[in-house]
N, C-alpha and C. Protein backbone atom coordinates (compact mmCIF):
# COMPACT_ATOMS: atom_id res chain seq x y z
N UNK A 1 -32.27 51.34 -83.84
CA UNK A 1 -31.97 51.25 -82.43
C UNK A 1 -33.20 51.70 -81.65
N UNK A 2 -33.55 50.97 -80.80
CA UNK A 2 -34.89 51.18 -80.13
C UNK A 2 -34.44 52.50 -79.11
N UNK A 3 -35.97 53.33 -78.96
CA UNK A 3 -35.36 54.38 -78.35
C UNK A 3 -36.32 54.25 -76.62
N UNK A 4 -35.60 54.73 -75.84
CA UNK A 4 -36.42 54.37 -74.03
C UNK A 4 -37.92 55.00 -74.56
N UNK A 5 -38.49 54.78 -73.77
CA UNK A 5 -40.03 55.22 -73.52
C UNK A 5 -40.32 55.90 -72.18
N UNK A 6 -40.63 57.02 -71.95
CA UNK A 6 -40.86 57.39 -70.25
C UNK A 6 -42.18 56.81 -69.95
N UNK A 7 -42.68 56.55 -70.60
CA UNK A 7 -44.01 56.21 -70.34
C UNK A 7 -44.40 54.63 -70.29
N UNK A 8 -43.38 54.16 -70.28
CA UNK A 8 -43.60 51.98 -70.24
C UNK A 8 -43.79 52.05 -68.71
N UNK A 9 -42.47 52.46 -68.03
CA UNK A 9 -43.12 52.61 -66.61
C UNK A 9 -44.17 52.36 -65.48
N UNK A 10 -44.60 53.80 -66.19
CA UNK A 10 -46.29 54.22 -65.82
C UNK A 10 -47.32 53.01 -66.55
N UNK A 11 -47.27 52.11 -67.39
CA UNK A 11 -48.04 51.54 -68.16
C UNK A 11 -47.74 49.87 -67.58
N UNK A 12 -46.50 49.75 -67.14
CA UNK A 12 -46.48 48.40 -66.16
C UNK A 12 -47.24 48.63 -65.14
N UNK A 13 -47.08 49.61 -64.33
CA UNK A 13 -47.65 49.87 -63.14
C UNK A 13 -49.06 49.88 -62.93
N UNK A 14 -49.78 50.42 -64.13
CA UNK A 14 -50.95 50.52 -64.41
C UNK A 14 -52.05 49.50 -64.61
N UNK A 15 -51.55 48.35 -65.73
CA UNK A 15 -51.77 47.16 -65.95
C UNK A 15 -51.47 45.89 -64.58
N UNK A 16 -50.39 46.35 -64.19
CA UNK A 16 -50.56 46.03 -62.75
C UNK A 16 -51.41 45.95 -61.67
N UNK A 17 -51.36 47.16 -61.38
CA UNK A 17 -52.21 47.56 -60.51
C UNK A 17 -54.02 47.06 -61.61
N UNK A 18 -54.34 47.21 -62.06
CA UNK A 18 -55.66 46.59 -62.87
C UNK A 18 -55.81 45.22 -62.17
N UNK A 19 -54.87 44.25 -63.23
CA UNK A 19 -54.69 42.72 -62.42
C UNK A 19 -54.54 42.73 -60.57
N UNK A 20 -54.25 43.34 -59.98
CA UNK A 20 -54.19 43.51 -58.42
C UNK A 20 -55.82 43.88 -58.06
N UNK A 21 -56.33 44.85 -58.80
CA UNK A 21 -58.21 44.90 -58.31
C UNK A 21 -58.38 44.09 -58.74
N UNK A 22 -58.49 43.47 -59.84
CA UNK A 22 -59.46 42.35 -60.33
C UNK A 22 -58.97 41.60 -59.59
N UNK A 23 -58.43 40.79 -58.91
CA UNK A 23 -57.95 39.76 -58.15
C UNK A 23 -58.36 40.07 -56.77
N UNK A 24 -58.43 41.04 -56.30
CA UNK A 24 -58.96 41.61 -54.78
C UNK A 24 -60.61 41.09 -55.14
N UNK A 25 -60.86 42.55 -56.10
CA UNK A 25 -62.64 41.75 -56.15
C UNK A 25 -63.24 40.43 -56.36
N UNK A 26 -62.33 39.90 -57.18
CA UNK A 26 -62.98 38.56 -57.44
C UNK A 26 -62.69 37.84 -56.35
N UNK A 27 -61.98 38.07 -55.64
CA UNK A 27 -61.65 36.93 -54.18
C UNK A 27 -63.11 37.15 -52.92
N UNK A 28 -63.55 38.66 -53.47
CA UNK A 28 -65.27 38.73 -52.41
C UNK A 28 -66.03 37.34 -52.65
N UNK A 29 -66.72 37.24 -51.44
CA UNK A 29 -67.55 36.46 -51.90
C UNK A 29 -68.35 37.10 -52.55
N UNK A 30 -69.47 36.18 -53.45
CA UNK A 30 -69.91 37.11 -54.34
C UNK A 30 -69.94 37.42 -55.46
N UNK A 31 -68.67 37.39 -55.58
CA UNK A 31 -67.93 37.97 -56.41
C UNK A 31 -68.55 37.90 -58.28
N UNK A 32 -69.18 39.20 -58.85
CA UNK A 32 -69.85 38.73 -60.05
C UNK A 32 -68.58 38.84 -61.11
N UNK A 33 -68.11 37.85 -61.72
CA UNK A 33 -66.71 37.12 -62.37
C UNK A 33 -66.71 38.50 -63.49
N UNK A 34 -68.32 38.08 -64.06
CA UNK A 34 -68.45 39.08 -65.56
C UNK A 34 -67.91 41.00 -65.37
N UNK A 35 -68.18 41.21 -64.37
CA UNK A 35 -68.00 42.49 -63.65
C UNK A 35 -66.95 42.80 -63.77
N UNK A 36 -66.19 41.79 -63.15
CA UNK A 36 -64.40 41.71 -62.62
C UNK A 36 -63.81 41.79 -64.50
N UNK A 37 -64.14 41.35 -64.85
CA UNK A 37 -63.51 41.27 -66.37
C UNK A 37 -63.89 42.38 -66.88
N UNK A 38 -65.24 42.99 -66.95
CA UNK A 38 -65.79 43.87 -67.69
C UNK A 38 -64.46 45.31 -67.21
N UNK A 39 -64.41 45.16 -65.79
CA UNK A 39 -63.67 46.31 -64.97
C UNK A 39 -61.79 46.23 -65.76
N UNK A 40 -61.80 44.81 -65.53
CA UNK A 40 -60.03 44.71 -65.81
C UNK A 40 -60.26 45.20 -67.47
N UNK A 41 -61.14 45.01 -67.91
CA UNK A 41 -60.55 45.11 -69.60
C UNK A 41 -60.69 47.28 -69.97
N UNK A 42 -61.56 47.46 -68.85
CA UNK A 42 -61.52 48.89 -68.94
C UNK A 42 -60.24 49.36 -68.54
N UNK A 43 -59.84 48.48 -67.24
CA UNK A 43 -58.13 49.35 -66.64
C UNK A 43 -57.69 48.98 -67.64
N UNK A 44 -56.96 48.18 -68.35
CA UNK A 44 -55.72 47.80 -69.27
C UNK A 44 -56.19 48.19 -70.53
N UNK A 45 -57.40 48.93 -70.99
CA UNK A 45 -57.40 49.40 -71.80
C UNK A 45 -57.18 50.71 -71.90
N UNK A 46 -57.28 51.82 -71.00
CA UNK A 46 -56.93 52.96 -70.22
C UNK A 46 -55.81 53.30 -70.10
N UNK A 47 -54.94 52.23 -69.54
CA UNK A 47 -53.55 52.29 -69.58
C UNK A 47 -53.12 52.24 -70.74
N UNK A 48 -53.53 51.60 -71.83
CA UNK A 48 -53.11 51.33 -73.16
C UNK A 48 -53.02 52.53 -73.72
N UNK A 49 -54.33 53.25 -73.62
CA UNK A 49 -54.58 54.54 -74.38
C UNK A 49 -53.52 55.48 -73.77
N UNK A 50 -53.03 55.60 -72.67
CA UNK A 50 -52.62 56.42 -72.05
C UNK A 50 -50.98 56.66 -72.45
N UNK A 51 -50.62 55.37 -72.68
CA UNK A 51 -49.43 54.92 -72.79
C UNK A 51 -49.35 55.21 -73.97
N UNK A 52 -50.36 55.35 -75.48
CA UNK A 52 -49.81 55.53 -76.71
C UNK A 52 -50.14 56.86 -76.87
N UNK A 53 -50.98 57.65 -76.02
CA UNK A 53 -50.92 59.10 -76.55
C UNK A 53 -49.79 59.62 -75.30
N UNK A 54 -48.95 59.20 -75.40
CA UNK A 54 -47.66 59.45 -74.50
C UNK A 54 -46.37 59.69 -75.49
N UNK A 55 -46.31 59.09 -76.34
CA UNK A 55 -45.84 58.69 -77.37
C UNK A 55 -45.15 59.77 -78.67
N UNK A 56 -44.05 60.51 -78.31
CA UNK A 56 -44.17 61.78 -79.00
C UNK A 56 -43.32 61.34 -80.55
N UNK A 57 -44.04 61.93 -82.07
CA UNK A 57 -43.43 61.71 -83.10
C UNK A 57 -42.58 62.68 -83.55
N UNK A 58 -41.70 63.02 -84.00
CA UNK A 58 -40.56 64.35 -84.30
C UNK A 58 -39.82 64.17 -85.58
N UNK A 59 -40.73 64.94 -86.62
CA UNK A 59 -40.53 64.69 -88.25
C UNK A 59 -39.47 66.08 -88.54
N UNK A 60 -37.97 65.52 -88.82
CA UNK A 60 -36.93 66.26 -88.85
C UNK A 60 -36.13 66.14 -90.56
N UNK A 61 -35.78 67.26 -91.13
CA UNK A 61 -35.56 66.97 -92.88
C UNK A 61 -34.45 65.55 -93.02
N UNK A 62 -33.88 64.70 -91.39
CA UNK A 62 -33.39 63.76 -91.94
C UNK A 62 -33.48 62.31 -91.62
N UNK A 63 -34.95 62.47 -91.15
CA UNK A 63 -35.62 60.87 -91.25
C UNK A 63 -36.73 61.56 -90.02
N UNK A 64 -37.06 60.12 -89.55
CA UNK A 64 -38.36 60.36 -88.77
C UNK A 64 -37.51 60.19 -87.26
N UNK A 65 -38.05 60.60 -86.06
CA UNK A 65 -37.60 60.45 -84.70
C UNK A 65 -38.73 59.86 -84.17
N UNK A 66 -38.52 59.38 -83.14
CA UNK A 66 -39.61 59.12 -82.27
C UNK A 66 -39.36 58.96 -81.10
N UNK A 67 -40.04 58.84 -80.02
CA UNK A 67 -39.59 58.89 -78.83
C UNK A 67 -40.70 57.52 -78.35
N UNK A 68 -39.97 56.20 -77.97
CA UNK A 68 -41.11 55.34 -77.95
C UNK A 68 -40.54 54.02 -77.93
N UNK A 69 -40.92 53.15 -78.02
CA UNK A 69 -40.33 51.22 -78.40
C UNK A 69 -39.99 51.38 -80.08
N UNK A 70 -39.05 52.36 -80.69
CA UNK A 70 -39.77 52.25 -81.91
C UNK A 70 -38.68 51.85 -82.65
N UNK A 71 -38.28 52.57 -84.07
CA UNK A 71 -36.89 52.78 -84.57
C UNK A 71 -36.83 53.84 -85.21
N UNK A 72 -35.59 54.46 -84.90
CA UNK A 72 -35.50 55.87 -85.97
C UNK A 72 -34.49 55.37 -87.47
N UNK A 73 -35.43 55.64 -88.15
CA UNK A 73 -35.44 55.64 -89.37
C UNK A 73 -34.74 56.80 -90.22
N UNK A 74 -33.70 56.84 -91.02
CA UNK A 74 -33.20 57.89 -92.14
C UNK A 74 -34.01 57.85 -93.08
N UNK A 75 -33.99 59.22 -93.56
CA UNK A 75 -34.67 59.59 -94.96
C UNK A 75 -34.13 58.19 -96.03
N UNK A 76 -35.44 58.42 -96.86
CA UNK A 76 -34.43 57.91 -98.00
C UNK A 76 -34.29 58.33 -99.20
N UNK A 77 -33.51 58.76 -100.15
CA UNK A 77 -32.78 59.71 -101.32
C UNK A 77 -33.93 58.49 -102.30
């Protein structure tokens, strides 16, 4: 059973907001394209990182927990 994430949220919003600058800047005239990409792949990679060290693991004597998109898993005998 997949368990919520508090942190997807913050990580739409983020990636969001990324695609929203890159689309502002690139609409300058001007506008250097390579820049705009170089910039978006830094936001959505930022957010990425941010979003998986968000991510808490919780090793209990009767399987694994997690707090995340994940599945909790039982031990197995």
């Amino acid at each position: 059973m997949p368990i919520s994430t508090p942190g997807k949220p913050a990580l739409m919003n983020s990636v969001k907001a990324a695609f929203s600058a890159a689309r502002d800047s690139g609409s300058q005239d001007g506008a250097n394209s390579d820049a705009v990409i170089a910039q978006l792949s830094t936001d959505i990679t930022e957010a990425i990182d941010a979003y998986v060290k968000s991510i808490i693991v919780q090793i209990n004597p009767g399987g694994i927990t997690a707090t995340g998109d994940v599945i909790t898993t039982p031990q197995l005998s």
